[in-house]
PDB file of N, CA and C in Angstrom:
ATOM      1  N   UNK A   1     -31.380 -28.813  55.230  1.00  0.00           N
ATOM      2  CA  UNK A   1     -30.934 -28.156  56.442  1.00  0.00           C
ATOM      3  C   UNK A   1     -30.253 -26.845  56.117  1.00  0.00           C
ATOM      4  N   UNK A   2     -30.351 -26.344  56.900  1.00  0.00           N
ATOM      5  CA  UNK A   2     -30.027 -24.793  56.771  1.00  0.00           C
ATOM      6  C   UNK A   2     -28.211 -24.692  57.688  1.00  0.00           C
ATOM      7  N   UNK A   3     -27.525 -24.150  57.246  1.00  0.00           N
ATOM      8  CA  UNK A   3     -26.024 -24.197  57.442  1.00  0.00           C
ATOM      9  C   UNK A   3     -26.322 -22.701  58.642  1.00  0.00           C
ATOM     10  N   UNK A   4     -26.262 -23.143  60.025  1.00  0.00           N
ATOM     11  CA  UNK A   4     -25.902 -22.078  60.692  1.00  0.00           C
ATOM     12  C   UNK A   4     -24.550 -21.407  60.830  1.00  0.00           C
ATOM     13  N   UNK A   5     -24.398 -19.899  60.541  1.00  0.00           N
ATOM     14  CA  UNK A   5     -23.294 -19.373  61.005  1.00  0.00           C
ATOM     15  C   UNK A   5     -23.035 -18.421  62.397  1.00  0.00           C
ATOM     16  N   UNK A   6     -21.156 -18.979  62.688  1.00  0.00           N
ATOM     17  CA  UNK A   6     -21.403 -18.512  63.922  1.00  0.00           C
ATOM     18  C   UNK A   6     -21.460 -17.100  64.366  1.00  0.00           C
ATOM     19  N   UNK A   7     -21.825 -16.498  64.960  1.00  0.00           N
ATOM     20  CA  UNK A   7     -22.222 -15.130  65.219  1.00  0.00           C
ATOM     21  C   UNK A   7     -20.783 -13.991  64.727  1.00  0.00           C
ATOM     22  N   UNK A   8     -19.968 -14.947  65.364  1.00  0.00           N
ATOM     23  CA  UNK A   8     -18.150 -14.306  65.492  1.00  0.00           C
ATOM     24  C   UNK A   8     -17.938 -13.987  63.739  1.00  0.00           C
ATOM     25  N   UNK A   9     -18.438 -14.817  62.632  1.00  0.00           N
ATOM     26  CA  UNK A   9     -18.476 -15.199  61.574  1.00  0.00           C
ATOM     27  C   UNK A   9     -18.870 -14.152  60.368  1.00  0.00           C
ATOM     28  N   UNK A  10     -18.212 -13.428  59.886  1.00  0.00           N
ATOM     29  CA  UNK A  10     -18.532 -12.314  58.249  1.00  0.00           C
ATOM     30  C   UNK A  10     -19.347 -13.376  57.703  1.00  0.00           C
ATOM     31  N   UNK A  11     -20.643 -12.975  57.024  1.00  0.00           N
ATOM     32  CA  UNK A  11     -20.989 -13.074  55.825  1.00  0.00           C
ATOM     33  C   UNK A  11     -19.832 -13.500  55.010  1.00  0.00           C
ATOM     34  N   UNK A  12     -18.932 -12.792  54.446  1.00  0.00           N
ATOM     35  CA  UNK A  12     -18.014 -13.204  53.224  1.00  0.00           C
ATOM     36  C   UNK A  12     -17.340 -14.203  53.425  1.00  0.00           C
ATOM     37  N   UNK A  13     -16.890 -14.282  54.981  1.00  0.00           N
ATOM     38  CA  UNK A  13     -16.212 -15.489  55.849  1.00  0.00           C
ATOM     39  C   UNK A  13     -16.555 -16.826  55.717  1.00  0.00           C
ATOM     40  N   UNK A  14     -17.751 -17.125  55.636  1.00  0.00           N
ATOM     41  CA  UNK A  14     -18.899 -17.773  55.400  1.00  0.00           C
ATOM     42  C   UNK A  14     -18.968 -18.492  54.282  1.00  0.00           C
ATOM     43  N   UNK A  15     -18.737 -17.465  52.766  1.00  0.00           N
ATOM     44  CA  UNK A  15     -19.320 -17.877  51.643  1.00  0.00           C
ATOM     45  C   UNK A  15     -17.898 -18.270  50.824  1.00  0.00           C
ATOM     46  N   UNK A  16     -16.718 -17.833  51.995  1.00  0.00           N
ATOM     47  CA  UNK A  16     -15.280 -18.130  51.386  1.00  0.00           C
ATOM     48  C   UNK A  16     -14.147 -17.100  50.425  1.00  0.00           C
ATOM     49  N   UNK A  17     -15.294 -15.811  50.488  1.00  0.00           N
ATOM     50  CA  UNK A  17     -14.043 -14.494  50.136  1.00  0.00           C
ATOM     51  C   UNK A  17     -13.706 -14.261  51.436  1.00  0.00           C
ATOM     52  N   UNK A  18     -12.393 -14.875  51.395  1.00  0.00           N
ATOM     53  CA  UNK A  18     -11.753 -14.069  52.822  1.00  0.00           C
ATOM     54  C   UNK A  18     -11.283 -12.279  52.304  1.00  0.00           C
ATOM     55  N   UNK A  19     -10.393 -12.642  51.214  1.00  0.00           N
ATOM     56  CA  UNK A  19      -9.308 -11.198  50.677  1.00  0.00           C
ATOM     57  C   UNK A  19      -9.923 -10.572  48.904  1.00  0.00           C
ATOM     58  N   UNK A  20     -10.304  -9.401  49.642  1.00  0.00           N
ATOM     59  CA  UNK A  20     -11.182  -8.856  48.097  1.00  0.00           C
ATOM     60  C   UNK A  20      -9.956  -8.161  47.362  1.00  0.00           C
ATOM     61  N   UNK A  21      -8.855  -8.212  47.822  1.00  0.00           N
ATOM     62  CA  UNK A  21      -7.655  -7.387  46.857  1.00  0.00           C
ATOM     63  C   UNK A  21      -7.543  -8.412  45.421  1.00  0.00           C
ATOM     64  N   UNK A  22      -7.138 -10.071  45.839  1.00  0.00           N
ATOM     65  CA  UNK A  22      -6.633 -10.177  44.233  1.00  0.00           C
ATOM     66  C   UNK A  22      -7.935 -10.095  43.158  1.00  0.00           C
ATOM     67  N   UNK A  23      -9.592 -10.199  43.610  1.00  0.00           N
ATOM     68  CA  UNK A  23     -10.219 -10.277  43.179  1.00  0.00           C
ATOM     69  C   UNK A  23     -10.334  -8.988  42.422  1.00  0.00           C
ATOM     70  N   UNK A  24     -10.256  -7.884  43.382  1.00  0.00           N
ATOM     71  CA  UNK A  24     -10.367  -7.196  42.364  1.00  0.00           C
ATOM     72  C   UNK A  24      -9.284  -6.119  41.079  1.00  0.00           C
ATOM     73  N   UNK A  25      -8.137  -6.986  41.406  1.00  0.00           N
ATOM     74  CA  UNK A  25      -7.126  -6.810  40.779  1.00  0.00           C
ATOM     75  C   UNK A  25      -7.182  -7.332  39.580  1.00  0.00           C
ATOM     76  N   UNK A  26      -7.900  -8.974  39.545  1.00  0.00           N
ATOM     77  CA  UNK A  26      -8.191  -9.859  38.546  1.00  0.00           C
ATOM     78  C   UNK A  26      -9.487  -9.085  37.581  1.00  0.00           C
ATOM     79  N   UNK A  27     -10.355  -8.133  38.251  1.00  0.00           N
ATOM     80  CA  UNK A  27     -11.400  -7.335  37.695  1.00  0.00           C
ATOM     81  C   UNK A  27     -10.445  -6.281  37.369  1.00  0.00           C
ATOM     82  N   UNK A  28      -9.988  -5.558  37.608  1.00  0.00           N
ATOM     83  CA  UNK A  28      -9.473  -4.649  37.219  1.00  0.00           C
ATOM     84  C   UNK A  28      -8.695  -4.877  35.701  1.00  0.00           C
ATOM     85  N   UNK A  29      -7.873  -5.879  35.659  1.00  0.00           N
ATOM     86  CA  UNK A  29      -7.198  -5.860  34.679  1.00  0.00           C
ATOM     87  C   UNK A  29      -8.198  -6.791  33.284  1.00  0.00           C
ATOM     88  N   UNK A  30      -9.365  -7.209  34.182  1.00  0.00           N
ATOM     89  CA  UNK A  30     -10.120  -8.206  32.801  1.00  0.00           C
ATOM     90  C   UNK A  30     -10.712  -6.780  32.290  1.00  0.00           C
ATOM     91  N   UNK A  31     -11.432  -6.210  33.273  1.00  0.00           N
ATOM     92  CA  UNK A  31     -12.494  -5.213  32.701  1.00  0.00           C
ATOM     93  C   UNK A  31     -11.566  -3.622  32.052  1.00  0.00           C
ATOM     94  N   UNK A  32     -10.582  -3.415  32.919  1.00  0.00           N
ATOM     95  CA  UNK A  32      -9.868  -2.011  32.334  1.00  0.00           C
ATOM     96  C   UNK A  32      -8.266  -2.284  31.871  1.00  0.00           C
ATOM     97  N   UNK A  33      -7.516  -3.054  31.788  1.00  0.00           N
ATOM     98  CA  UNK A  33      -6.719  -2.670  31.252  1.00  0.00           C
ATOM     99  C   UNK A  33      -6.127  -3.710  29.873  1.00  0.00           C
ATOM    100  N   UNK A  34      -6.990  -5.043  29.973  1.00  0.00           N
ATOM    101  CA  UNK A  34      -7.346  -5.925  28.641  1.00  0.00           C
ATOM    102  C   UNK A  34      -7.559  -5.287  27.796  1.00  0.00           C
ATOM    103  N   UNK A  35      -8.882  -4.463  27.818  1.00  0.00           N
ATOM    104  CA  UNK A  35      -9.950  -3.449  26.552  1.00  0.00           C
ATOM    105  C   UNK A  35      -8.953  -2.708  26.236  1.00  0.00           C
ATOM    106  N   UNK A  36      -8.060  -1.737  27.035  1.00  0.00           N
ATOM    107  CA  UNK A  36      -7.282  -1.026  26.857  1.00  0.00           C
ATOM    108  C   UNK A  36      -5.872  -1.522  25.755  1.00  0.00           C
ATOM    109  N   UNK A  37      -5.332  -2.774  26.550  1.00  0.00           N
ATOM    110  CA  UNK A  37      -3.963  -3.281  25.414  1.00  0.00           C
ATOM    111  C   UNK A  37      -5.015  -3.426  24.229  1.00  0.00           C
ATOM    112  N   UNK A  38      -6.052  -4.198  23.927  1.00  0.00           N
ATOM    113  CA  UNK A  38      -7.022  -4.803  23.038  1.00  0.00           C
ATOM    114  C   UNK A  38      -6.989  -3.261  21.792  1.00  0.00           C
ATOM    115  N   UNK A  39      -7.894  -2.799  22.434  1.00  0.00           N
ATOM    116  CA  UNK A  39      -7.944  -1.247  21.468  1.00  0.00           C
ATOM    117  C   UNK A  39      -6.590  -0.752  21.474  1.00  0.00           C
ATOM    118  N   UNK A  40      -5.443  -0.174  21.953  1.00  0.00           N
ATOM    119  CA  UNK A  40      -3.829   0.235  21.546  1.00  0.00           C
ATOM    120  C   UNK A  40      -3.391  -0.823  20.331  1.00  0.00           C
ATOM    121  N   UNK A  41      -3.335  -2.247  20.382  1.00  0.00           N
ATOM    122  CA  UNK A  41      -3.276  -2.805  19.247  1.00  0.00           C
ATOM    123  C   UNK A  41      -4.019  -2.770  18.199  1.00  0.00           C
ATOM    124  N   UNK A  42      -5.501  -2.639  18.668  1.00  0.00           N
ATOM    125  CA  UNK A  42      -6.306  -2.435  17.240  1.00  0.00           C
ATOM    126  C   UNK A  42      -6.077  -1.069  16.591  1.00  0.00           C
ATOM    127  N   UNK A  43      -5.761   0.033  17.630  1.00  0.00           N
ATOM    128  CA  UNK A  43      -5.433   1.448  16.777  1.00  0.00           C
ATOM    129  C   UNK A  43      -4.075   1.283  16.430  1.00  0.00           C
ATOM    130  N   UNK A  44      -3.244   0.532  16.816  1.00  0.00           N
ATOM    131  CA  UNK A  44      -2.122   0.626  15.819  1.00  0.00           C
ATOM    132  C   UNK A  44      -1.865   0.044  14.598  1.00  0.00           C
ATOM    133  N   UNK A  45      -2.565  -1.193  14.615  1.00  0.00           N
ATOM    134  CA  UNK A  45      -2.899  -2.089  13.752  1.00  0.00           C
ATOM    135  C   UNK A  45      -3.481  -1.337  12.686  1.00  0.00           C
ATOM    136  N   UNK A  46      -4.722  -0.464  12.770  1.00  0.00           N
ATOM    137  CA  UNK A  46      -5.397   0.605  11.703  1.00  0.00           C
ATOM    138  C   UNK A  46      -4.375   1.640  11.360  1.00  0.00           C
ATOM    139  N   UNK A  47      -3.623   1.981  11.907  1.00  0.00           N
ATOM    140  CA  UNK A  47      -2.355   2.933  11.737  1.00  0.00           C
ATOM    141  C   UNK A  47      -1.346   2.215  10.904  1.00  0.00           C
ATOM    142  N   UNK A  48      -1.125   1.041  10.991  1.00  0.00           N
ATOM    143  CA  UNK A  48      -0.321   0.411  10.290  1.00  0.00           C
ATOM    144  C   UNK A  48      -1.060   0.258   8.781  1.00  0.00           C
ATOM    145  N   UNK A  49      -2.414  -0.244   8.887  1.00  0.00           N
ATOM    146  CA  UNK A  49      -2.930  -0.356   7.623  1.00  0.00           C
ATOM    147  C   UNK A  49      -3.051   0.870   6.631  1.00  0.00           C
ATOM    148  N   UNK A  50      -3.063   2.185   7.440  1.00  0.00           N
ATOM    149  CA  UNK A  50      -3.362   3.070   6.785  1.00  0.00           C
ATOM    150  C   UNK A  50      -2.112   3.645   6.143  1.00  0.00           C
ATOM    151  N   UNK A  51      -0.635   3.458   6.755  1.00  0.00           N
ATOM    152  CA  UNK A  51       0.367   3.628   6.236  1.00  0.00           C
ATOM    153  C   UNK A  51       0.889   3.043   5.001  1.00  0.00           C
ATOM    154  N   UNK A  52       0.153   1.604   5.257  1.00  0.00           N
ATOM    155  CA  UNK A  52       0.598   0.694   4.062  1.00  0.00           C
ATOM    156  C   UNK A  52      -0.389   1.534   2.554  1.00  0.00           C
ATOM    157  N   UNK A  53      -1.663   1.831   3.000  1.00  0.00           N
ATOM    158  CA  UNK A  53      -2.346   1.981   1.952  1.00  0.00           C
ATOM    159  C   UNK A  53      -1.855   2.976   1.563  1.00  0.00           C
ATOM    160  N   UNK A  54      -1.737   4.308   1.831  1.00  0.00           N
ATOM    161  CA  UNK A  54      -0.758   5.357   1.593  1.00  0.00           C
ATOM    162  C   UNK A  54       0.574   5.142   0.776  1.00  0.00           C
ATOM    163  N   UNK A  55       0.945   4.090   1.030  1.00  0.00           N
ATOM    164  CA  UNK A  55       3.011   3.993   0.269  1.00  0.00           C
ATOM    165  C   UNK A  55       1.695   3.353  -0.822  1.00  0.00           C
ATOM    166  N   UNK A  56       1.225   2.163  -0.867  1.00  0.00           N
ATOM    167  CA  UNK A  56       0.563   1.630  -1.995  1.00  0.00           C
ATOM    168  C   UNK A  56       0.048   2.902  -2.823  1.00  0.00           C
ATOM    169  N   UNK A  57      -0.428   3.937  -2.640  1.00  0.00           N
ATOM    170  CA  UNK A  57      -1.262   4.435  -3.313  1.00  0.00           C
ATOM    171  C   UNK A  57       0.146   5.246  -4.262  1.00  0.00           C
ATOM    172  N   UNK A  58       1.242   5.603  -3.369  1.00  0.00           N
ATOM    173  CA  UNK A  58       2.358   6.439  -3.909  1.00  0.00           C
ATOM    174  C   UNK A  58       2.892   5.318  -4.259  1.00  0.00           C
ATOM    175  N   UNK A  59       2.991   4.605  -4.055  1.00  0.00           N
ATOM    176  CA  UNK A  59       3.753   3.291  -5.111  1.00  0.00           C
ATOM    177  C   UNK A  59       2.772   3.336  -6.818  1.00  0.00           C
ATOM    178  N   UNK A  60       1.441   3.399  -6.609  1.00  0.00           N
ATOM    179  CA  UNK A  60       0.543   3.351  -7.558  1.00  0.00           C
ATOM    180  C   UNK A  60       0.819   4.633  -8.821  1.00  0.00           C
ATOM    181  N   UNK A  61       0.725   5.429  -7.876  1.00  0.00           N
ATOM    182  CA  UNK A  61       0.982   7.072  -8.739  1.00  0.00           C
ATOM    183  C   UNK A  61       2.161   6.800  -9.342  1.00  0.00           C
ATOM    184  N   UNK A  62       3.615   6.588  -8.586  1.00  0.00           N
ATOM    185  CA  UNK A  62       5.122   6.368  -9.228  1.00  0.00           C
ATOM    186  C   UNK A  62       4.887   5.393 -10.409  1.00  0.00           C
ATOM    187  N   UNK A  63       4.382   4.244 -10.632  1.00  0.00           N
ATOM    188  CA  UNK A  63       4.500   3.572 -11.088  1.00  0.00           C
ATOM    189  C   UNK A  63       3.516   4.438 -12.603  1.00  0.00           C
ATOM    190  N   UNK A  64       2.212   4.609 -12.150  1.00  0.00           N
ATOM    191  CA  UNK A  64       1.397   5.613 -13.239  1.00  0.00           C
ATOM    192  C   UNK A  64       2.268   6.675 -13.944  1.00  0.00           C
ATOM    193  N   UNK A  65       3.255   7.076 -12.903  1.00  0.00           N
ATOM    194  CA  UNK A  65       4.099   8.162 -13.869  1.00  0.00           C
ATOM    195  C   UNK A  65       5.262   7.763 -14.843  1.00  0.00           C
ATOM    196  N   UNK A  66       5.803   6.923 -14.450  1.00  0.00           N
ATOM    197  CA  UNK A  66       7.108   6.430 -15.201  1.00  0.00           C
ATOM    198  C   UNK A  66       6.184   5.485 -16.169  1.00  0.00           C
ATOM    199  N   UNK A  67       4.926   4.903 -16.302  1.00  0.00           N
ATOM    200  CA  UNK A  67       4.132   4.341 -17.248  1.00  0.00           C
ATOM    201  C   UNK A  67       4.252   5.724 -18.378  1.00  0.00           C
ATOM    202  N   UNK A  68       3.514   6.760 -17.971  1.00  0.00           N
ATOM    203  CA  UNK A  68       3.369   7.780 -18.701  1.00  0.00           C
ATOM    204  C   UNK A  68       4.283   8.218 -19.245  1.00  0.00           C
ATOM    205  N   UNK A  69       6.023   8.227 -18.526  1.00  0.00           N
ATOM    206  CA  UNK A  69       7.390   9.129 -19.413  1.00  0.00           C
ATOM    207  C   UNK A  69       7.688   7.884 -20.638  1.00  0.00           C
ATOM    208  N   UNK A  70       7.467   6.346 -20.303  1.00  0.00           N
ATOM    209  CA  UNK A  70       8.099   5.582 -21.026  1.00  0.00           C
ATOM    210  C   UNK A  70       6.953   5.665 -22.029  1.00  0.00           C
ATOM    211  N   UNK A  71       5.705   5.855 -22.034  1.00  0.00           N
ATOM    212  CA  UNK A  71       4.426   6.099 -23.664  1.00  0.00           C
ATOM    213  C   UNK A  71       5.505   7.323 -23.859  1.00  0.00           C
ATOM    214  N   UNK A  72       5.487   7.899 -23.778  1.00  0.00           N
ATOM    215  CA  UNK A  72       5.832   9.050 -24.137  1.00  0.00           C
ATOM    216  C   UNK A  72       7.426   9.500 -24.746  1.00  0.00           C
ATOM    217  N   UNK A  73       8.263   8.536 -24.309  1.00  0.00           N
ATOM    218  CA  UNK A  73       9.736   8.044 -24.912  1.00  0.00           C
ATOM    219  C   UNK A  73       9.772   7.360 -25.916  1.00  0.00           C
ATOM    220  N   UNK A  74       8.467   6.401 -25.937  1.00  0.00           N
ATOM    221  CA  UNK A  74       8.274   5.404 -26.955  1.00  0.00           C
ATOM    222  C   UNK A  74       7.636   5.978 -28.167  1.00  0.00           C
ATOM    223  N   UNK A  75       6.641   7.184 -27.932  1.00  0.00           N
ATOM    224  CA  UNK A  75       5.534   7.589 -29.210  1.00  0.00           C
ATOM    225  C   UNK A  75       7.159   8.915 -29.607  1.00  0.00           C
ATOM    226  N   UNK A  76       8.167   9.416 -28.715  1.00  0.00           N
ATOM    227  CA  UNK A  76       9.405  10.183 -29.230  1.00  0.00           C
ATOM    228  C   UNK A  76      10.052   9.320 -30.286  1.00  0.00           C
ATOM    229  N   UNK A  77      10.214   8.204 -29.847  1.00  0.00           N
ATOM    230  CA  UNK A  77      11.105   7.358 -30.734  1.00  0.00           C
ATOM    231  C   UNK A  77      10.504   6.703 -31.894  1.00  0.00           C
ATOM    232  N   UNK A  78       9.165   6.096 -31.587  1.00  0.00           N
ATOM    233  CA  UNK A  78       8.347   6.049 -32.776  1.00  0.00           C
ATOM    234  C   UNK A  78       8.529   7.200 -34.125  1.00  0.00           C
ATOM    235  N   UNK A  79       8.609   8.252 -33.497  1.00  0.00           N
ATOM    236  CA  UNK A  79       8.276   9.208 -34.535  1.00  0.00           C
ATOM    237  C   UNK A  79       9.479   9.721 -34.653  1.00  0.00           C
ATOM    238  N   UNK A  80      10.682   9.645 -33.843  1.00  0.00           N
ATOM    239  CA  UNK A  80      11.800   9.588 -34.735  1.00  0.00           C
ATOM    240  C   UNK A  80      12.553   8.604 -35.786  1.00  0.00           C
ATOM    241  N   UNK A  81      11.845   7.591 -35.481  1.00  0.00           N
ATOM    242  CA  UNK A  81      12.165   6.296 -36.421  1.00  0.00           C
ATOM    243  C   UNK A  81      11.533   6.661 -37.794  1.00  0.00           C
ATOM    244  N   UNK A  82      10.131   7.407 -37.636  1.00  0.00           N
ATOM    245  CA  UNK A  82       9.274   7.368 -38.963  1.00  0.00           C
ATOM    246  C   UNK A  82       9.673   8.344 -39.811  1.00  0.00           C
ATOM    247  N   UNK A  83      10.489   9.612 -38.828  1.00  0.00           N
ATOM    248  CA  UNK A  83      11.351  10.830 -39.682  1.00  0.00           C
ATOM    249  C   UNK A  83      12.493  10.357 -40.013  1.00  0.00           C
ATOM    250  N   UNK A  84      13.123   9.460 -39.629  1.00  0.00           N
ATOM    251  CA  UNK A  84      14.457   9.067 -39.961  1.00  0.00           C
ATOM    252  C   UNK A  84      13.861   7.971 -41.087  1.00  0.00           C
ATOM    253  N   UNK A  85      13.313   6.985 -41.439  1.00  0.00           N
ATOM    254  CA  UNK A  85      12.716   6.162 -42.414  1.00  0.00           C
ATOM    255  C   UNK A  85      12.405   7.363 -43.467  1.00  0.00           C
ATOM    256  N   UNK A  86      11.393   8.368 -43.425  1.00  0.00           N
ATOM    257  CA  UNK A  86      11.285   9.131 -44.550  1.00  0.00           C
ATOM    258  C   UNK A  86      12.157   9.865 -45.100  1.00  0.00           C
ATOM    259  N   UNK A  87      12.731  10.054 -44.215  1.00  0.00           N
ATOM    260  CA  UNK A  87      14.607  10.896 -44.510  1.00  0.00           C
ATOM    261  C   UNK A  87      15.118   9.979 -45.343  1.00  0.00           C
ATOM    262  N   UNK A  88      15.398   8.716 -45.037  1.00  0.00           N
ATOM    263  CA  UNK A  88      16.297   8.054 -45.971  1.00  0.00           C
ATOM    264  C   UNK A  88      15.349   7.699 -47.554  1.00  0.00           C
ATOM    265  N   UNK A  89      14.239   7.774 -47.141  1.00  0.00           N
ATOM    266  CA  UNK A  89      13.152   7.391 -48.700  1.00  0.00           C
ATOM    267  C   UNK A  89      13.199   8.604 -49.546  1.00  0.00           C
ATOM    268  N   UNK A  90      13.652   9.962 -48.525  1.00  0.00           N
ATOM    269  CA  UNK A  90      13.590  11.050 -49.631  1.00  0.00           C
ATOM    270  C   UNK A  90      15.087  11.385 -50.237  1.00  0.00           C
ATOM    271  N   UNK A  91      16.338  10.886 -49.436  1.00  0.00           N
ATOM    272  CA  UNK A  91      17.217  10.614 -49.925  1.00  0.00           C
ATOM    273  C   UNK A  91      17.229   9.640 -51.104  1.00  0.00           C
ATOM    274  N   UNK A  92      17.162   7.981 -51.032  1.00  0.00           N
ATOM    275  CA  UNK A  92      17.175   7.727 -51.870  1.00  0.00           C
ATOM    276  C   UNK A  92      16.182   8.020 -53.501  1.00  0.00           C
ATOM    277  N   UNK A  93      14.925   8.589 -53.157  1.00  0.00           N
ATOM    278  CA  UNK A  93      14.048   9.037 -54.188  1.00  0.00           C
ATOM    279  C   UNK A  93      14.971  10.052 -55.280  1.00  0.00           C
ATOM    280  N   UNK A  94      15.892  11.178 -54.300  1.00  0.00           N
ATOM    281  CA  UNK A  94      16.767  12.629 -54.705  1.00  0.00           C
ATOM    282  C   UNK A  94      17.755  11.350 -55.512  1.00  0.00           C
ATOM    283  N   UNK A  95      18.399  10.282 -54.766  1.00  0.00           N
ATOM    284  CA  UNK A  95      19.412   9.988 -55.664  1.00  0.00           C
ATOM    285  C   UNK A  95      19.006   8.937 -57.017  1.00  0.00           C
ATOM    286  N   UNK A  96      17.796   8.277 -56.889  1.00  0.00           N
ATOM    287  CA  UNK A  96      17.124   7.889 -58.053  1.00  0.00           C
ATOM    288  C   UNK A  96      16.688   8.990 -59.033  1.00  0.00           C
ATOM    289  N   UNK A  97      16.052  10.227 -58.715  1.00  0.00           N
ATOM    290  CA  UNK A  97      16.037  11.279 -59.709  1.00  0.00           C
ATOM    291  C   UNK A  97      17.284  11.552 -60.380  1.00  0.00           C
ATOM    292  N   UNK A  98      18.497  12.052 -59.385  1.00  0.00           N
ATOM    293  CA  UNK A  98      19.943  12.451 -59.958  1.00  0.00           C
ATOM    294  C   UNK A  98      20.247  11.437 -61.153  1.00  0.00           C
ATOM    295  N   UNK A  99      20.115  10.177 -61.202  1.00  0.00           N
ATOM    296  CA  UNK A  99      21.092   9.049 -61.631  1.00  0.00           C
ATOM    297  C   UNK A  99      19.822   9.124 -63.323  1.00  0.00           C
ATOM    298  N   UNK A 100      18.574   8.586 -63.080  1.00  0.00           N
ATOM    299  CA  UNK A 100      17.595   9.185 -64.233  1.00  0.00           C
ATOM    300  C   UNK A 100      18.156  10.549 -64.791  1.00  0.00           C
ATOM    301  N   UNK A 101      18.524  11.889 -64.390  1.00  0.00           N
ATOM    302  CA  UNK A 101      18.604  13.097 -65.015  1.00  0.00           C
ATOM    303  C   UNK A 101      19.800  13.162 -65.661  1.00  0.00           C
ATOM    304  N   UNK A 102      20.965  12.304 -64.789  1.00  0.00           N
ATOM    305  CA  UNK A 102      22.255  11.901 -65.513  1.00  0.00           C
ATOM    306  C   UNK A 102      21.725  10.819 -66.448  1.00  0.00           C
ATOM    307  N   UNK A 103      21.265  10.455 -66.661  1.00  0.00           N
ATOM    308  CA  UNK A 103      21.165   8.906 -68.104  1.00  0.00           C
ATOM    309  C   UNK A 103      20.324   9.641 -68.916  1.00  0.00           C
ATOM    310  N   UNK A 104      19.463  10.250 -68.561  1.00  0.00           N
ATOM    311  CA  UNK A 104      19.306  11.215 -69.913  1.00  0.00           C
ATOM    312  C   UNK A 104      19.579  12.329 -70.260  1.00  0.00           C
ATOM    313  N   UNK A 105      20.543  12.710 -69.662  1.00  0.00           N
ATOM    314  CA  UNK A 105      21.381  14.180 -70.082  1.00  0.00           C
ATOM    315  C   UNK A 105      22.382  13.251 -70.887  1.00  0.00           C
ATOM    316  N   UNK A 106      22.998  12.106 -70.832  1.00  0.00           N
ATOM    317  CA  UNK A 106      24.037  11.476 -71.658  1.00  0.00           C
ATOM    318  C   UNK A 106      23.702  11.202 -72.466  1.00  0.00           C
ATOM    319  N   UNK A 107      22.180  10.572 -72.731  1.00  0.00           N
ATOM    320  CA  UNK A 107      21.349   9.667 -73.557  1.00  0.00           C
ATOM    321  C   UNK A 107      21.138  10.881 -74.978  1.00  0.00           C
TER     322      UNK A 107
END
């Protein structure tokens, strides 16, 4: 059977949209202003990542540089250890000659 409507009667009246405001308030905010919060968080979210990668990368470099002053404190001290070691070998060599040149200048 076919559902007659009465003449007095909307179409929409009929099918049970009486009020198209919250409907399309409920469209409004699914279709334009969801996408909208949705993407503001995802671009901040990429903004955030890109900040982090940035300090990481200057965290990376700082860390590469003070790697580089401490080789470089270490190959100083290395090689002041190896001048100070030959210093004392050519000292004692000078005072093993002296003590030989005295025992046979007496001798």
């Amino acid at each position: 059977e076919v559902e007659q409507v009465p003449l007095n009667q909307s179409a929409d009246d009929a099918i049970g949209v009486h009020d198209v405001k919250p409907l399309t308030v409920v469209m409004t905010i699914a279709c334009i202003i969801l996408p909208m919060i949705v993407w503001r968080i995802m671009r901040y979210n990429a903004q955030l990542q890109k900040k982090r990668k940035l300090k990481d990368e200057e965290t990376k470099r700082k860390l590469a540089e003070l790697q580089e002053r401490m080789d470089e404190f270490a190959n100083r001290e290395r090689q002041r250890r190896m001048e100070l070691e030959r210093s004392v070998q050519l000292a004692e060599e000078i005072e093993r000659l002296k003590r030989e040149e005295i025992e046979r200048l007496e001798a």
